[in-house]
Protein backbone atom coordinates (compact mmCIF):
# COMPACT_ATOMS: atom_id res chain seq x y z
CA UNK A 1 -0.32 32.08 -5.76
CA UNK A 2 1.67 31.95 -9.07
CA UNK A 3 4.44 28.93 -9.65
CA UNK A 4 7.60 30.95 -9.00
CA UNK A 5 6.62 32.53 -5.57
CA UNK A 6 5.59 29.43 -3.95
CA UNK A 7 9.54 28.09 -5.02
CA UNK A 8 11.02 31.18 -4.35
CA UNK A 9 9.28 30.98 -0.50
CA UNK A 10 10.23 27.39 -0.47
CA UNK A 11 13.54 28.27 -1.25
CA UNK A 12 13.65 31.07 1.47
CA UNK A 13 12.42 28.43 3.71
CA UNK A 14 15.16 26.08 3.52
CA UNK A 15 17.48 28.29 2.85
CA UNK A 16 17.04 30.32 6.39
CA UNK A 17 16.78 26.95 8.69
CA UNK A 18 19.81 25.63 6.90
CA UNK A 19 22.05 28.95 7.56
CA UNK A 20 20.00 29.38 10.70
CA UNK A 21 21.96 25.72 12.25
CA UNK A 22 24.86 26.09 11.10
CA UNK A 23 25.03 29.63 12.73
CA UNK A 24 23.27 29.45 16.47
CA UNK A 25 23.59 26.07 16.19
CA UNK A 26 27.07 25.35 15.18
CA UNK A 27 29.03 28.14 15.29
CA UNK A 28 27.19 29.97 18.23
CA UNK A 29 26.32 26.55 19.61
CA UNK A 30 28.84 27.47 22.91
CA UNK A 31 26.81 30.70 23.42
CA UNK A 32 23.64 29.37 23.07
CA UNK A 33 24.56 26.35 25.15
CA UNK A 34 25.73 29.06 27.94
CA UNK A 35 22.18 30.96 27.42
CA UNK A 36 20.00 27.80 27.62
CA UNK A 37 21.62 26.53 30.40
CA UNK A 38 21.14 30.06 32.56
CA UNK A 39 17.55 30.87 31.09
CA UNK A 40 16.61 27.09 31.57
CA UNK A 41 13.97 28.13 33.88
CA UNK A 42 11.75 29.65 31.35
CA UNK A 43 12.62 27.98 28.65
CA UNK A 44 10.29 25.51 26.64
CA UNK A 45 11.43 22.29 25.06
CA UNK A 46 12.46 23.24 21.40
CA UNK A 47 10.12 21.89 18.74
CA UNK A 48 11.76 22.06 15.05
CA UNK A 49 8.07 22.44 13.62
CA UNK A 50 8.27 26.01 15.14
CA UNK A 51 11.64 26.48 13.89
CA UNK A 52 10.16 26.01 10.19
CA UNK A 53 6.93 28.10 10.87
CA UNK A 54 8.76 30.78 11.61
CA UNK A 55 11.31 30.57 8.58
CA UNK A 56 8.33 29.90 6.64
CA UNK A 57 6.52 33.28 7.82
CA UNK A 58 9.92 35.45 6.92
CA UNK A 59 10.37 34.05 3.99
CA UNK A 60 6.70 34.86 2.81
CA UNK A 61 7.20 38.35 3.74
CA UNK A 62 10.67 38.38 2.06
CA UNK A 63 9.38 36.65 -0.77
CA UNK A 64 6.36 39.19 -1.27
CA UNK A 65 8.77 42.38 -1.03
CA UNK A 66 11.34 40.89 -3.48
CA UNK A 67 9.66 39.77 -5.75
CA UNK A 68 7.38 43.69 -5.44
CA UNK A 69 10.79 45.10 -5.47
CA UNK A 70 11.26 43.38 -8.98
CA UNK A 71 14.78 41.98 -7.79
CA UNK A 72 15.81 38.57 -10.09
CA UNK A 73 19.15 38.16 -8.84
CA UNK A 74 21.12 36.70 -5.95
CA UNK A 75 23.38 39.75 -4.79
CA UNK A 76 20.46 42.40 -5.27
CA UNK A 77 18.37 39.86 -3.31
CA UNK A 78 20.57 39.19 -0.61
CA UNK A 79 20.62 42.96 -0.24
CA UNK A 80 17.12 43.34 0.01
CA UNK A 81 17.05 40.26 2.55
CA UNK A 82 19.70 41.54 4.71
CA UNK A 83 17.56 44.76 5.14
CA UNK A 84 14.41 43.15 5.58
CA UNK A 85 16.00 40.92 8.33
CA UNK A 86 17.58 43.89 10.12
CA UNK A 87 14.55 46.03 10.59
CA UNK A 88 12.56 43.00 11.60
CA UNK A 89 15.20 41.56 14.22
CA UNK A 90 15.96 45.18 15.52
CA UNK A 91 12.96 45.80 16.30
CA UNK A 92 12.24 42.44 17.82
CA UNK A 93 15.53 42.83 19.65
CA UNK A 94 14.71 45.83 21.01
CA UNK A 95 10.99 45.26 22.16
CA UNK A 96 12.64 42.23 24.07
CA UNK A 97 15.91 43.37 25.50
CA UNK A 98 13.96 46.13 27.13
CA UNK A 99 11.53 43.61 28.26
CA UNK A 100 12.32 40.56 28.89
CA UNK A 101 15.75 39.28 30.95
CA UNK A 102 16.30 36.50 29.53
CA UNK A 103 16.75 38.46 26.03
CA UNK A 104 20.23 40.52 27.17
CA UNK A 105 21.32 43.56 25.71
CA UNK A 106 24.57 41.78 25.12
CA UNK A 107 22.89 38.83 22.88
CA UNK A 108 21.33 41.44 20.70
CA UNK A 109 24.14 41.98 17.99
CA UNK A 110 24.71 38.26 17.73
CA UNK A 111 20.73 37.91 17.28
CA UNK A 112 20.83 41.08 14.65
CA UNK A 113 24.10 39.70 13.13
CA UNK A 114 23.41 36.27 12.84
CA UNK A 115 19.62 36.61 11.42
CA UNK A 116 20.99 39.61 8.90
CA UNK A 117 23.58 37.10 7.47
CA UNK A 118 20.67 34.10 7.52
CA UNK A 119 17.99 36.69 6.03
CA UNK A 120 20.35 37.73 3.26
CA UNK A 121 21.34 34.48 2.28
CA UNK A 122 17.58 33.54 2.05
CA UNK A 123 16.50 36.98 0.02
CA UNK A 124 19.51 35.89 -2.22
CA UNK A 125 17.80 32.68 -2.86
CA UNK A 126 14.70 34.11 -3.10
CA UNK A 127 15.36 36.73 -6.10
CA UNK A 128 17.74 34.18 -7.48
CA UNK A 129 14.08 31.57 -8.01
CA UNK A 130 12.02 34.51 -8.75
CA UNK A 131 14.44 35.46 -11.72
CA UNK A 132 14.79 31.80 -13.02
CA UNK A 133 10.90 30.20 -12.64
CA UNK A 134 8.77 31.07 -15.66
């Protein structure tokens, strides 16, 4: 895997948890709170290491379409990102508001929202380290 992409997923990587805790976490922290404590039942306890497998997975997916879309910069990136991250949180919305109760109908635009704005911020960084790594 060449130099630049490994950054660029890197980038994506830290970039998405970062965004990702100060969004649920901080400012949806009261929401989430309310969630957790009425889905406590079938909840797990949270483990961080899945927090970054999972950023780590969307950013090599991001990071493979960006940098096949040829995009170098930050706002064409973040673009990109922000419609990668909508598809991909739709349809994961979707499949698990119809299927699933503790996934509501009414926490799906926060979920689509809040990943969209962590997903473009993420392809932004992503395009922005593809276009500067030699």
């Amino acid at each position: 895997m060449e130099k630049k992409l490994v950054f660029s997923i890197l980038g994506g990587t830290i970039t998405m948890l970062i965004s990702g805790m100060i969004l649920f976490a901080g400012l949806l922290g009261g929401s989430m709170e309310q969630w957790t404590q009425e889905n406590a039942s079938c909840l797990k306890e949270m483990s961080m290491i899945w927090w970054v497998v999972g950023s780590l997975i969307a950013s090599v997916f991001m990071a493979i379409l960006i940098q096949k879309f040829g995009r170098t910069t930050f706002l064409k990136g973040a673009i990109d990102g922000a419609r990668i991250t909508f598809f991909m949180v739709l349809w994961y919305g979707v499949f698990n508001a119809s299927t699933f109760t503790a996934y509501s109908w009414d926490w799906l635009p926060f979920d689509i929202l809040g990943n969209v704005v962590c997903g473009s911020l993420a392809g932004g960084v992503i395009a922005w380290i593809l276009g500067k790594v030699k």
